[in-house]
Protein backbone atom coordinates (compact mmCIF):
# COMPACT_ATOMS: atom_id res chain seq x y z
CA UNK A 1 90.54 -120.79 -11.10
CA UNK A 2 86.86 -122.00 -9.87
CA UNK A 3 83.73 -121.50 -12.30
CA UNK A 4 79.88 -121.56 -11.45
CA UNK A 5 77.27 -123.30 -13.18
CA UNK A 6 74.07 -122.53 -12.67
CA UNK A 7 71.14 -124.84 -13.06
CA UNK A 8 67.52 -124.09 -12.65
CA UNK A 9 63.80 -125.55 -13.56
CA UNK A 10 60.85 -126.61 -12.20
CA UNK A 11 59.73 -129.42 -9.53
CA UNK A 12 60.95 -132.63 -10.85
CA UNK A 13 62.17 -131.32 -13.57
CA UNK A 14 65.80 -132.76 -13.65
CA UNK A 15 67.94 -130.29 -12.38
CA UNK A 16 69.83 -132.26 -9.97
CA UNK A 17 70.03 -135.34 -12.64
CA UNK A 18 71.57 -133.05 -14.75
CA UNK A 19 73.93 -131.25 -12.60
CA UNK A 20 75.06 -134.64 -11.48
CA UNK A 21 76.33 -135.67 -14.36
CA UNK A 22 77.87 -132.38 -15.47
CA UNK A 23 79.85 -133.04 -12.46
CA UNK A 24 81.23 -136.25 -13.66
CA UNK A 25 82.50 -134.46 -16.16
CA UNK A 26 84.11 -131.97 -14.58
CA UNK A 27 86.33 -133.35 -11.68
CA UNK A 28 87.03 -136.50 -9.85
CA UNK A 29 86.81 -135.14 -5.96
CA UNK A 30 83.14 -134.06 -5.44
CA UNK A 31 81.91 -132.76 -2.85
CA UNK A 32 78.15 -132.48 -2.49
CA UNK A 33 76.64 -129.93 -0.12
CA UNK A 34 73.09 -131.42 1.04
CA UNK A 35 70.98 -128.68 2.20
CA UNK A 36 67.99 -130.40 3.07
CA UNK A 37 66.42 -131.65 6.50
CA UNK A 38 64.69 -134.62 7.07
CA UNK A 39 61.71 -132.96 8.75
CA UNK A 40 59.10 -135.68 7.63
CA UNK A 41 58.52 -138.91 5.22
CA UNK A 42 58.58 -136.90 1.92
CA UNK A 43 61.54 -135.18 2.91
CA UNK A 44 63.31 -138.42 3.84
CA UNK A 45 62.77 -140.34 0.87
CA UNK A 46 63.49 -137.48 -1.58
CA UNK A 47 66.84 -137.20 0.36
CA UNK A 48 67.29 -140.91 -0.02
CA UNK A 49 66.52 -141.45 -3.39
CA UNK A 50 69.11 -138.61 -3.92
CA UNK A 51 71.80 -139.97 -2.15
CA UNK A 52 71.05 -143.40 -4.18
CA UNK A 53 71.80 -141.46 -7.27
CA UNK A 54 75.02 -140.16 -6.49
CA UNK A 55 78.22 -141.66 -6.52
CA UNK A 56 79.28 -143.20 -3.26
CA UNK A 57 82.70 -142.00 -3.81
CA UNK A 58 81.41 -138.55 -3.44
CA UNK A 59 81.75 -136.75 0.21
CA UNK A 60 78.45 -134.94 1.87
CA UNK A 61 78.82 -132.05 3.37
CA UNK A 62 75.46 -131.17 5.44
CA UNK A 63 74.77 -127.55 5.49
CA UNK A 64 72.66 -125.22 4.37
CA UNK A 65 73.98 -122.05 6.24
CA UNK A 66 77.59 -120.85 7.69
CA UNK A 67 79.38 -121.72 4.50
CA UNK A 68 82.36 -120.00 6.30
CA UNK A 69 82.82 -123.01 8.26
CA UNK A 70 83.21 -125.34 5.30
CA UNK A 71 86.58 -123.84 4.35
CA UNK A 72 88.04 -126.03 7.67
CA UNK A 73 86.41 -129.38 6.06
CA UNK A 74 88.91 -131.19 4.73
CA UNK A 75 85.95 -133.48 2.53
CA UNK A 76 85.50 -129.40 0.84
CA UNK A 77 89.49 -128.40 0.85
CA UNK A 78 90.14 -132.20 -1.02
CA UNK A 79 87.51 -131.27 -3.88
CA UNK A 80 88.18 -129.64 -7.05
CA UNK A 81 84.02 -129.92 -7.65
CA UNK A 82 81.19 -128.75 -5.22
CA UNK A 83 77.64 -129.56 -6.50
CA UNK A 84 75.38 -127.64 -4.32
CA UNK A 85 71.50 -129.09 -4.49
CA UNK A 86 69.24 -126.70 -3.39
CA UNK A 87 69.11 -122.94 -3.58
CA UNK A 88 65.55 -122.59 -3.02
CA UNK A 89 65.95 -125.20 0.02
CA UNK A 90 68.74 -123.74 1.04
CA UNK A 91 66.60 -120.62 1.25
CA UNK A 92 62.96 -122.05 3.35
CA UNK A 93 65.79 -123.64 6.11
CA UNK A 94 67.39 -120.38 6.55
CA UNK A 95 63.83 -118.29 6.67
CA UNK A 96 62.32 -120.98 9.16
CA UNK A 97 65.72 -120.56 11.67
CA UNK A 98 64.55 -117.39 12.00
CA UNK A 99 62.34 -116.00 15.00
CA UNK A 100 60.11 -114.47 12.37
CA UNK A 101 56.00 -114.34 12.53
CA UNK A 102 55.54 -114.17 8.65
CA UNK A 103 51.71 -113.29 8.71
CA UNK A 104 52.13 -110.35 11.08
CA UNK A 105 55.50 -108.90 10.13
CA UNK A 106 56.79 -105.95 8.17
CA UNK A 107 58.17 -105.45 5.39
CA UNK A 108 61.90 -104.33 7.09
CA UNK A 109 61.64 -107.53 8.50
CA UNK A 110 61.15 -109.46 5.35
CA UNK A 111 64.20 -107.02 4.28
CA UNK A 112 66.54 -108.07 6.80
CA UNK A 113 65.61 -112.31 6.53
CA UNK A 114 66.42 -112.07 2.66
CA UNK A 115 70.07 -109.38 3.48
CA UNK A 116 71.15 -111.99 5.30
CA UNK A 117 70.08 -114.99 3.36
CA UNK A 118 71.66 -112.68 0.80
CA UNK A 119 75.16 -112.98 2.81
CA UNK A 120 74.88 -116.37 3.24
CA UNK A 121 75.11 -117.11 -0.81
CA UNK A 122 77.74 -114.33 -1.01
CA UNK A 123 79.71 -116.13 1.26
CA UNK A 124 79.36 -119.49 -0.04
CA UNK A 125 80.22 -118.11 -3.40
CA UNK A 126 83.13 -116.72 -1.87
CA UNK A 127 84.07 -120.00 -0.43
CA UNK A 128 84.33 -121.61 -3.44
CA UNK A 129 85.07 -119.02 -5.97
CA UNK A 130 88.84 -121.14 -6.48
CA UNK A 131 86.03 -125.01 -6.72
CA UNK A 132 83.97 -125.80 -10.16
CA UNK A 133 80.81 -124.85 -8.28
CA UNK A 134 77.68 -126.07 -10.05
CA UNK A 135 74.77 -124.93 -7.92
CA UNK A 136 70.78 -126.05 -8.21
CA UNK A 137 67.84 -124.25 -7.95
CA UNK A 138 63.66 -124.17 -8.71
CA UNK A 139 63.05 -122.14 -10.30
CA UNK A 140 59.66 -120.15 -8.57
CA UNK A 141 58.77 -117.85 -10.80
CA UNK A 142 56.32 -119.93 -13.23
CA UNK A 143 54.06 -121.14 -11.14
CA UNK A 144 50.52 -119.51 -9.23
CA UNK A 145 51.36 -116.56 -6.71
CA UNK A 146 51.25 -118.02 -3.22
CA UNK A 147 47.91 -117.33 -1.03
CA UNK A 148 49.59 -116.96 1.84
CA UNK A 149 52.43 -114.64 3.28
CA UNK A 150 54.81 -116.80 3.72
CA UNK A 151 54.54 -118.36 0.51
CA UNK A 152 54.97 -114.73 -1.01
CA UNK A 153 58.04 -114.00 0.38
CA UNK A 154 59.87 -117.13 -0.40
CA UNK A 155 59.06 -116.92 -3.64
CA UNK A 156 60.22 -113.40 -3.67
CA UNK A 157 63.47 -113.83 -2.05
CA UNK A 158 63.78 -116.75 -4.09
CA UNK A 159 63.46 -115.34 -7.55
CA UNK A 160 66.21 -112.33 -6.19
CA UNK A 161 68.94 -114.96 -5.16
CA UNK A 162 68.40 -116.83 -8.63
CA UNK A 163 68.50 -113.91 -10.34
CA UNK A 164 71.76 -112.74 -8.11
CA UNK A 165 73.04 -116.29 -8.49
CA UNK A 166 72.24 -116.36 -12.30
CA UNK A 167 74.15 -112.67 -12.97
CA UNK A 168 77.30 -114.14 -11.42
CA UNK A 169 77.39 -117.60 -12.94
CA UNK A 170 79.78 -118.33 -15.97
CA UNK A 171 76.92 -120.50 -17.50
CA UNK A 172 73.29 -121.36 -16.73
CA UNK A 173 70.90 -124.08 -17.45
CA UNK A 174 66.94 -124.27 -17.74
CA UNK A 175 66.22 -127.65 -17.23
CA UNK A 176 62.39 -129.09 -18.50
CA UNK A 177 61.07 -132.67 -18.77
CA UNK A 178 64.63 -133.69 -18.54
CA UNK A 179 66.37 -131.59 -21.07
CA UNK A 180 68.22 -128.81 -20.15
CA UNK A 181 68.72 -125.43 -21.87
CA UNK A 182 71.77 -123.78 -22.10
CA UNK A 183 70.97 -119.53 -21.12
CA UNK A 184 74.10 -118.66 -20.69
């Protein structure tokens, strides 16, 4: 029987450090699902200097929507751990594949982006309800509300899927400076 761990905090403020090595102690066979895009130089090296830090023993699987598809890997059907790193990444890739004018839109359209962002967690969770799943996320709620539209409704749809994430997760971390905090 699979668990979920939840772990959440600020920018840089050693979530995916810390998940990382609550892995280790979980399981041997880790799977890592990246869900990041190397869309420019900052995105590159913060990819990088993530994949420096983990294990090279670990297998990547590169996805950040479809999770459906990942049952057929055989790098996911081989692991008894799945660290997921990020959430909120996870979350700006799946509202930018979408043919979606953010300034000008309504709110039934903002509606329908986060429903089926919504389905894509559900259905990861799904996918590895029988896995150790230990899954990241910033958390967005602490900082300055967004100026702009966009910025809005990520955060929004954010804070929901932690929040949905968070509800369903056996435990849950707060991570700060480094330390994390156990929630639940």
């Amino acid at each position: 029987m699979g668990s979920l761990v939840f772990v959440t905090g600020g920018a840089r403020s050693g979530k995916s450090s810390f998940a990382e090595k609550a892995v280790k102690e979980v399981g041997s066979k880790v799977a890592y699902i990246a869900t990041a895009i190397a869309f420019d130089d900052g995105m590159k090296d913060r990819i990088r200097r993530h994949q420096e830090q983990r294990p090279s023993e670990w297998a990547t699987i590169e996805r950040y929507k479809d999770y459906e598809v990942m049952a057929e890997d055989p790098a996911f059907q081989e692991a008894d751990v799945i660290l997921f790193d990020c959430l909120t990444v996870m979350i700006t890739n799946n509202m930018l594949d979408y043919d979606v004018d953010y300034d000008h839109c309504g709110m039934d359209t903002i509606a329908e982006v986060e429903d089926k962002i919504r389905e894509q967690v559900k259905t990861l969770l799904e996918v590895c309800r029988d896995k150790h799943l230990f899954m990241v996320s910033n958390e967005v709620g602490l900082g300055l509300v967004p100026s702009y539209k966009l910025g809005n409704y990520f955060r929004d749809i954010s804070g929901r899927m932690n929040q949905y994430v968070a509800c369903r997760a056996d435990e849950v971390y707060f991570t700060v400076s480094g330390i994390p905090m156990k929630l639940k």
